[in-house]
C-alpha atoms as a PDB file:
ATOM      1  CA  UNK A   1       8.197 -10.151   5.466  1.00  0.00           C
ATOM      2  CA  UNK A   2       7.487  -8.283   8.866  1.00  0.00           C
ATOM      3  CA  UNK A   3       4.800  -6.238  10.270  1.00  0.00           C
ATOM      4  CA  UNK A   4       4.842  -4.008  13.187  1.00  0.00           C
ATOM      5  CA  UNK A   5       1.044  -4.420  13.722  1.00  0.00           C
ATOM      6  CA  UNK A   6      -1.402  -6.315  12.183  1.00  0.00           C
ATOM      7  CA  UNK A   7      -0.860  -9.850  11.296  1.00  0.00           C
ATOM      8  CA  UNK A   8      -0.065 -10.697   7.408  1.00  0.00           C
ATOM      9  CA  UNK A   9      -2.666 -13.782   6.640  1.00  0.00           C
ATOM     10  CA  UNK A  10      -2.209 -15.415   3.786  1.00  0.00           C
ATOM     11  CA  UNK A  11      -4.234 -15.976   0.494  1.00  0.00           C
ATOM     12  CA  UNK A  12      -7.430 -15.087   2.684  1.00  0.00           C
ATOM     13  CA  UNK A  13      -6.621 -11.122   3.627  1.00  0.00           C
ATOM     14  CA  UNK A  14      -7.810  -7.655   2.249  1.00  0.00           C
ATOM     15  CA  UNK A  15      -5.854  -5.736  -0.208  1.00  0.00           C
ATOM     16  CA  UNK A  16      -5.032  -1.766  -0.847  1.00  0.00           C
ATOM     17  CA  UNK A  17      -4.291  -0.485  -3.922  1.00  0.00           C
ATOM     18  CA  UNK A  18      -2.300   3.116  -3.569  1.00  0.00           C
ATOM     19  CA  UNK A  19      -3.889   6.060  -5.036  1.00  0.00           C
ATOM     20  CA  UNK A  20      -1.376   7.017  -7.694  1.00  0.00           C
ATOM     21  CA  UNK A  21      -2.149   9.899 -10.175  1.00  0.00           C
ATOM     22  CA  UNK A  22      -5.204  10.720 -11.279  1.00  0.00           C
ATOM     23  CA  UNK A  23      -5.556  13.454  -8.469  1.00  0.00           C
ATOM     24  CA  UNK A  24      -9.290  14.615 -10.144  1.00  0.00           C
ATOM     25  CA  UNK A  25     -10.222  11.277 -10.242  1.00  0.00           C
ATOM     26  CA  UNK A  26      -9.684  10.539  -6.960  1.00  0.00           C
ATOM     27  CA  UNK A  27     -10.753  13.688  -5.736  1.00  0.00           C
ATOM     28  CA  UNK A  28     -14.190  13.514  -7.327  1.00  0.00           C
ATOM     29  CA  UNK A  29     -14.412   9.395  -6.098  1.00  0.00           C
ATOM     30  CA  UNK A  30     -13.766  10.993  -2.722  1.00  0.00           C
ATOM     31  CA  UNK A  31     -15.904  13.681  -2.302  1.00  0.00           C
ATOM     32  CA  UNK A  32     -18.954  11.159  -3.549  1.00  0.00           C
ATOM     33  CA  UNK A  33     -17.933   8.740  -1.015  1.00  0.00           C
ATOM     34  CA  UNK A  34     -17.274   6.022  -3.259  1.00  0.00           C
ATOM     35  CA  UNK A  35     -14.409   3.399  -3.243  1.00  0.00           C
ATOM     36  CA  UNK A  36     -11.185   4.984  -4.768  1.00  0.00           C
ATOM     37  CA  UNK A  37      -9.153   2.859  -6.059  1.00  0.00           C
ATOM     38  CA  UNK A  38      -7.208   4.216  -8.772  1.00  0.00           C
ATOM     39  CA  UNK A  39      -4.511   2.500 -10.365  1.00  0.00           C
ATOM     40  CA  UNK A  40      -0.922   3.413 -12.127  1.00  0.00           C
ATOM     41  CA  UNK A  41      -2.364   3.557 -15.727  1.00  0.00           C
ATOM     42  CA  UNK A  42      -1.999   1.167 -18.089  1.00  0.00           C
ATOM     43  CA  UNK A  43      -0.035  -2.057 -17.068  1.00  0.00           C
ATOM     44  CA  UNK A  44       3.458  -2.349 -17.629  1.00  0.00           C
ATOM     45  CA  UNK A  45       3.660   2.098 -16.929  1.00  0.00           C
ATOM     46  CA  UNK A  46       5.844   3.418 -14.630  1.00  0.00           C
ATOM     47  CA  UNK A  47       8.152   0.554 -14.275  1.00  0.00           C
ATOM     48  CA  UNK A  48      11.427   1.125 -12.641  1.00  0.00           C
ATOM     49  CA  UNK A  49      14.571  -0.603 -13.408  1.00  0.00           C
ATOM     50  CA  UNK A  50      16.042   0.077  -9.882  1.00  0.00           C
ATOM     51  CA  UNK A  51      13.182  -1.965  -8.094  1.00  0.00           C
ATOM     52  CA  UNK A  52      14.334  -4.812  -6.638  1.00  0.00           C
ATOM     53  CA  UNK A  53      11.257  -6.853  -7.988  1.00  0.00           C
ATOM     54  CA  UNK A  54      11.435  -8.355 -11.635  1.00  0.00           C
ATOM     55  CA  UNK A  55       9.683  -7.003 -14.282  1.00  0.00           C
ATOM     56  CA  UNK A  56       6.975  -9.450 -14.380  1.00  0.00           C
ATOM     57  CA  UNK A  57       6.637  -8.809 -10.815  1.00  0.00           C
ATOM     58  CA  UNK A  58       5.886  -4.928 -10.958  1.00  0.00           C
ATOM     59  CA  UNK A  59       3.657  -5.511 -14.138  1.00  0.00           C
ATOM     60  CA  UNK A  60       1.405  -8.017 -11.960  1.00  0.00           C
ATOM     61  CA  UNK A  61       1.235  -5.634  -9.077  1.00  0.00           C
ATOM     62  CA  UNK A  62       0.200  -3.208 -11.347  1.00  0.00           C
ATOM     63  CA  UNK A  63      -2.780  -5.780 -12.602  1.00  0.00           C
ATOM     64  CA  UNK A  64      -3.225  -6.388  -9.032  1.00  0.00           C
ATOM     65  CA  UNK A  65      -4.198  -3.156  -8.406  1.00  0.00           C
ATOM     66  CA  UNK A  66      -6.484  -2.511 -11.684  1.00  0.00           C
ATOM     67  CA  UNK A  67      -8.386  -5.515 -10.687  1.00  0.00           C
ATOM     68  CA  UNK A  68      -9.207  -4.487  -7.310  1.00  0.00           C
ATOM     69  CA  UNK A  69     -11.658  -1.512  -7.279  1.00  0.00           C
ATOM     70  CA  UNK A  70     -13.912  -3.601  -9.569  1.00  0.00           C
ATOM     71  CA  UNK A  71     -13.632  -6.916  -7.542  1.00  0.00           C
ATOM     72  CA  UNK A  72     -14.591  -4.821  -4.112  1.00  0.00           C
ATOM     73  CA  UNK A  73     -17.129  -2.755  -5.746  1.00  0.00           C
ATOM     74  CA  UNK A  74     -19.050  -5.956  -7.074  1.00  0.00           C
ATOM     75  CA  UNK A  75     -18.562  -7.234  -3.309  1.00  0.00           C
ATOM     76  CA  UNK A  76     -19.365  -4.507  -1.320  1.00  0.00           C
ATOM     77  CA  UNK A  77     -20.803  -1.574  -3.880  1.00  0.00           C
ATOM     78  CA  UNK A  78     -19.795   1.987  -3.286  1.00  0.00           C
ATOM     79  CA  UNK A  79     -18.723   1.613   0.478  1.00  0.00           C
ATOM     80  CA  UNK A  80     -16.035   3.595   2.488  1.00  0.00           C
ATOM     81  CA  UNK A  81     -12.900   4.767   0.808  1.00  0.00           C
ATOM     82  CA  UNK A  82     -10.371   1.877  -0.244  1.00  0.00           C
ATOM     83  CA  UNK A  83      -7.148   2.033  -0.982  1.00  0.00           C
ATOM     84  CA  UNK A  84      -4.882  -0.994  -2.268  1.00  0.00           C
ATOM     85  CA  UNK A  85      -1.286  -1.519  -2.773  1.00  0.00           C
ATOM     86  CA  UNK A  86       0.384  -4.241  -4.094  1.00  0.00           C
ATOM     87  CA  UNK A  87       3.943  -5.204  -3.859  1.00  0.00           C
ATOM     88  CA  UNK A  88       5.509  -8.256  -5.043  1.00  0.00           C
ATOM     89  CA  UNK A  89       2.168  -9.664  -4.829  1.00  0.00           C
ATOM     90  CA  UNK A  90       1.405  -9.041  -1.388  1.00  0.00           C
ATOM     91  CA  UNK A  91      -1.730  -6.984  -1.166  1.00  0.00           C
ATOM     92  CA  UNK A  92      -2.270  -4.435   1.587  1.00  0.00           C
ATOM     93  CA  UNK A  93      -5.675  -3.184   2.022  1.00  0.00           C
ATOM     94  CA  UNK A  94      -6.176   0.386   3.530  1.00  0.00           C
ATOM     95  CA  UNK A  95      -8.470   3.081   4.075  1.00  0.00           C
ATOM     96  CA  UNK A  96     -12.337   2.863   5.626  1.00  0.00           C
ATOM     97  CA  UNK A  97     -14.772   1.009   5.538  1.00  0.00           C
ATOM     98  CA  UNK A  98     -19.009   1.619   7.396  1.00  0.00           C
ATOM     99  CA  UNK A  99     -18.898  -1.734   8.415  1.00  0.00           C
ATOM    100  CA  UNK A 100     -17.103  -5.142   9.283  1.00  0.00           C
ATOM    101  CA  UNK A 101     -19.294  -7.231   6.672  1.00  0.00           C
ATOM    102  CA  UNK A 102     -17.633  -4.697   4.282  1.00  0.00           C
ATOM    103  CA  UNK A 103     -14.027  -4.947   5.920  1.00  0.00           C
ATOM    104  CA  UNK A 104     -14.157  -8.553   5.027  1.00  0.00           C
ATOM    105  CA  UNK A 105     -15.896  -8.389   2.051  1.00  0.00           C
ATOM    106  CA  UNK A 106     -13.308  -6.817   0.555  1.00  0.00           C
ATOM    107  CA  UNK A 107     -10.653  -8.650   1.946  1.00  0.00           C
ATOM    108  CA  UNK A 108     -12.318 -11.499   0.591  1.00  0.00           C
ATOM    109  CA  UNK A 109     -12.479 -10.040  -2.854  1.00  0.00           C
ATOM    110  CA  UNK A 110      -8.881  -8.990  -3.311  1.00  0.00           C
ATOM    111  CA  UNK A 111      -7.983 -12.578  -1.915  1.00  0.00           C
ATOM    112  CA  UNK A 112      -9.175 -14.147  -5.056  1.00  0.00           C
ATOM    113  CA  UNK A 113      -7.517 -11.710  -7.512  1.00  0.00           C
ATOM    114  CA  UNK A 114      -5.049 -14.023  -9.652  1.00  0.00           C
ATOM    115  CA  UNK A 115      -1.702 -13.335  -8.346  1.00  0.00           C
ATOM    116  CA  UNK A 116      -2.251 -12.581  -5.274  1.00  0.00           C
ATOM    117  CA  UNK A 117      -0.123 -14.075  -2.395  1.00  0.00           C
ATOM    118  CA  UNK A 118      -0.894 -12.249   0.652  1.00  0.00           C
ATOM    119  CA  UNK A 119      -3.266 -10.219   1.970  1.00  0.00           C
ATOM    120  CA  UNK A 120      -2.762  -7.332   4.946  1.00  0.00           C
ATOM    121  CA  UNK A 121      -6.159  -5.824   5.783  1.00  0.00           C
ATOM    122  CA  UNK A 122      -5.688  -2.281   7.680  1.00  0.00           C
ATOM    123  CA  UNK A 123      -9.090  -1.130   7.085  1.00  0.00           C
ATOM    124  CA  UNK A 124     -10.254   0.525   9.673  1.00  0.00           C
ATOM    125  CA  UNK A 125     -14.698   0.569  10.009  1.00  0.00           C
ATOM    126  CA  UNK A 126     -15.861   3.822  10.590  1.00  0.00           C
ATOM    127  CA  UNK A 127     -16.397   7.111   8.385  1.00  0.00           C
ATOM    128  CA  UNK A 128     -14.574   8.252   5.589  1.00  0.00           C
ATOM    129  CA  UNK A 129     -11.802  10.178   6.466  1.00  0.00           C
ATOM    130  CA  UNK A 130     -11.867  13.831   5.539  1.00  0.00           C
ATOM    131  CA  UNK A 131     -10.613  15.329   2.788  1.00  0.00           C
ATOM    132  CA  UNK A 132      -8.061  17.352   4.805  1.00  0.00           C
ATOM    133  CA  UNK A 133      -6.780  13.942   6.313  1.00  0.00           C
ATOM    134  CA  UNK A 134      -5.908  12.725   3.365  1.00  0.00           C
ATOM    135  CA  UNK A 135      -4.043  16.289   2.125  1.00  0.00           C
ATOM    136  CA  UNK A 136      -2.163  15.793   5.113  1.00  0.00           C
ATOM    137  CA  UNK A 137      -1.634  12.235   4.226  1.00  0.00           C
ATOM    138  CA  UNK A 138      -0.277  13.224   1.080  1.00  0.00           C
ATOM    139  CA  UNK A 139       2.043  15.592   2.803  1.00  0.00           C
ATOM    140  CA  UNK A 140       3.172  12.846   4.837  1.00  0.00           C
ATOM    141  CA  UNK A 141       3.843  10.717   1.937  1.00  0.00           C
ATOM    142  CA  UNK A 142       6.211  13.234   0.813  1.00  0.00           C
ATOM    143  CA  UNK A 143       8.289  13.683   4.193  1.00  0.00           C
ATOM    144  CA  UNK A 144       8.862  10.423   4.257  1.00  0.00           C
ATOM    145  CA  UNK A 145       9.889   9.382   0.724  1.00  0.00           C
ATOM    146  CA  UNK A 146      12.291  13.109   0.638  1.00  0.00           C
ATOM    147  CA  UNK A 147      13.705  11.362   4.286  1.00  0.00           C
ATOM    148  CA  UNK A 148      14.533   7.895   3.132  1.00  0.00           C
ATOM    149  CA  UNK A 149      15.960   9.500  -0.339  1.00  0.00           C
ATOM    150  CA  UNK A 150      18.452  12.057   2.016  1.00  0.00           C
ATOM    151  CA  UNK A 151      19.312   9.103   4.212  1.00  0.00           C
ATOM    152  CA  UNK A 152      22.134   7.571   1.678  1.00  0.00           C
ATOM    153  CA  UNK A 153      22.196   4.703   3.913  1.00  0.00           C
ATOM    154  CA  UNK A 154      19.097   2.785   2.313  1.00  0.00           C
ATOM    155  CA  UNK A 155      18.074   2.218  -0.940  1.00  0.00           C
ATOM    156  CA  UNK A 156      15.416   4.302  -1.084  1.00  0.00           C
ATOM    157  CA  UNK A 157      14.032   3.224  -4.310  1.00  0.00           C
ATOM    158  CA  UNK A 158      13.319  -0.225  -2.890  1.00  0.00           C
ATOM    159  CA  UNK A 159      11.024   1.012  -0.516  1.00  0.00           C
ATOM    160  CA  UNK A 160       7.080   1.862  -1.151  1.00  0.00           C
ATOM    161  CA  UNK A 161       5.215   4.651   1.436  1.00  0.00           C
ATOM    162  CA  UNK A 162       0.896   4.535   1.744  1.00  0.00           C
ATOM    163  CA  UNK A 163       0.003   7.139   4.297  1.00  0.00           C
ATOM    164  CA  UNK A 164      -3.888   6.383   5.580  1.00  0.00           C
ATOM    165  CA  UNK A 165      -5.036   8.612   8.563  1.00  0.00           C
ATOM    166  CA  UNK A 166      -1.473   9.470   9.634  1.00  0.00           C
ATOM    167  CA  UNK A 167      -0.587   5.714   9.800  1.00  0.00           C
ATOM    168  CA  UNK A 168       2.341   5.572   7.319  1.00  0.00           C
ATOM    169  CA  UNK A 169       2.563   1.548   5.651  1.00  0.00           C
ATOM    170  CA  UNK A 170       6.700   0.262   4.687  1.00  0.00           C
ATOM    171  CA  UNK A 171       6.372  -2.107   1.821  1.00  0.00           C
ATOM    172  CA  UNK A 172       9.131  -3.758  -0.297  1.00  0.00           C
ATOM    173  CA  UNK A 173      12.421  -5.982  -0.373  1.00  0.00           C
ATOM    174  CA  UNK A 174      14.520  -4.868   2.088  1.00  0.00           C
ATOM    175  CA  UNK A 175      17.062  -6.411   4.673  1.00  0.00           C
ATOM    176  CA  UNK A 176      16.131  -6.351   8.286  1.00  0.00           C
ATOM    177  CA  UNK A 177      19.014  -3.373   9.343  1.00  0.00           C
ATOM    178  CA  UNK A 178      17.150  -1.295   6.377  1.00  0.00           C
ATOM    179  CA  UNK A 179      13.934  -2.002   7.563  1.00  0.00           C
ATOM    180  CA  UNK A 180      14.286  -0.765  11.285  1.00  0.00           C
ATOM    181  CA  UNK A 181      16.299   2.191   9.737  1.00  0.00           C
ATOM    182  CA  UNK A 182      13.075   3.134   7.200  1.00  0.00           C
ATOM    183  CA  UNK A 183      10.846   2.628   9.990  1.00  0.00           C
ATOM    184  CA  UNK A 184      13.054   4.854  12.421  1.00  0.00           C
ATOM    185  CA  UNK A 185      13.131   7.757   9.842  1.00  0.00           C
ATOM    186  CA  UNK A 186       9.108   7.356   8.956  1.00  0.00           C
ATOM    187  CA  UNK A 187       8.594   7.672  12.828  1.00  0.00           C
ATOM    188  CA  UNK A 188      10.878  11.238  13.173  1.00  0.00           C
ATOM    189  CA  UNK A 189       8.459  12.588  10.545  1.00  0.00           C
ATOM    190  CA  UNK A 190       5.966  15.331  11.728  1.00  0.00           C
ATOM    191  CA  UNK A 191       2.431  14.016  11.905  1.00  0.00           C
ATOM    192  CA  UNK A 192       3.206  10.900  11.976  1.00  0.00           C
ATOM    193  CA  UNK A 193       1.146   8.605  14.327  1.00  0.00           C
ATOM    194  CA  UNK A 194       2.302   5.019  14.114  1.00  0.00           C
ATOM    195  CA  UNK A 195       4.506   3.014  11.442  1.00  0.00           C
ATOM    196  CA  UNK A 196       3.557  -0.314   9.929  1.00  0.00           C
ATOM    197  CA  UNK A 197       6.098  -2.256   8.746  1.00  0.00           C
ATOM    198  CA  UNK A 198       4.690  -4.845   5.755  1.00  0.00           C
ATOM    199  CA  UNK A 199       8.211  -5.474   3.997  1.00  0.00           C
ATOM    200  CA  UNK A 200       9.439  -8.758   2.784  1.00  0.00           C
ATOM    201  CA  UNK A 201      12.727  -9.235   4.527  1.00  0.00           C
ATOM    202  CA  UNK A 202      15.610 -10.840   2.347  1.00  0.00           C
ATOM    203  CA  UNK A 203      18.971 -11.923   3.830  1.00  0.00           C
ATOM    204  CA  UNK A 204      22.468 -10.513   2.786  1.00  0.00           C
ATOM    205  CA  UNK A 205      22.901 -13.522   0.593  1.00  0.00           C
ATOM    206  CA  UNK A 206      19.192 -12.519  -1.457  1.00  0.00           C
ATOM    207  CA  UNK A 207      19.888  -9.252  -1.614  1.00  0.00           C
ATOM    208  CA  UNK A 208      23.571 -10.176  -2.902  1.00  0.00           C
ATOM    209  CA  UNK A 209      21.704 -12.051  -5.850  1.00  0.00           C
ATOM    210  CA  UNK A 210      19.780  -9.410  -6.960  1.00  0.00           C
ATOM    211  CA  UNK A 211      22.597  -6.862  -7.763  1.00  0.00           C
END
């Protein structure tokens, strides 16, 4: 795995669970200033056959990110806006947060989620971004996942994009020549202010294995 920032810590980091769905949801969770951590449904929905983790892997991700609003809101309460991701159990924590008690409050709460491996904590401590930040986010999102589908070169599929504040987040199983090459397209995007690399990098041979 390789980040282009922030160092990965293990079993004692933050976690970010990506907003998927549930648009009202986390609309309303936003606009109260609550944590809005909103998962992918039920566990087990939405699994895709050509992700290069198992099954069991993308169903505990999945229960990695269901877990985590309710472990950071009995840490912290209703602080900041919180976002967590998880892929192939490592965590990444995003979004912000009023405080650093609360930064590592909920790093340490998504830490001792079951399943969790590793922990990258990108909260930043300061006020909730706007809701016009995160449209823009959104918009962001898109660019990038339309870019790394027209590229051909990459599996596209493989790779997992979590815009926060213009900061666009690379997670998943990718070699290291597809990893610079994601991170070079997420850069060319419009808006976009700095890329974060949080893949786990497999060799030729791994990758080989899992065709």
């Amino acid at each position: 795995m390789n980040t282009s920032s922030s160092p990965i810590r293990r079993r004692h980091p933050l976690v970010t669970t990506a907003l998927v769905g549930a648009l009202a949801v986390a609309s309303l969770a936003s606009l109260q200033g609550c944590i809005a951590l909103v998962g992918a449904g039920a566990v087990g929905a939405g699994m895709s056959f050509n992700d290069r983790r198992t099954g069991g892997a993308q169903i505990e991700d999945q229960s990695i990110e269901l877990k985590a609003g309710g472990r950071i809101r009995d840490a912290i309460g209703d602080k900041g806006h919180i976002n967590v991701t998880s892929y192939n159990r490592i965590a990444l924590i995003s979004g912000e947060v009023p405080d650093e008690a609360g930064k590592a409050g909920a790093e340490k709460a998504v830490a001792g989620i079951e399943g969790v491996a590793t922990v990258v904590n990108e909260l930043e401590v300061g006020p909730n971004s706007t809701i016009s930040t995160r449209s823009s986010d959104t918009v962001i999102t898109g660019r990038v996942k339309s870019a790394l589908i027209d590229a051909k070169d990459i599996q596209s599929s493989a790779i997992k994009v979590v815009t926060e504040r213009g900061n666009v987040y690379l997670m998943g199983r990718v070699s290291e020549r597809e990893a610079t090459r994601a991170a070079d397209i997420a850069r060319s995007q419009p808006s976009v202010l700095k890329v974060v690399r949080v893949f786990e990098i497999l060799t030729d041979e791994q990758l080989s294995n899992l065709k």
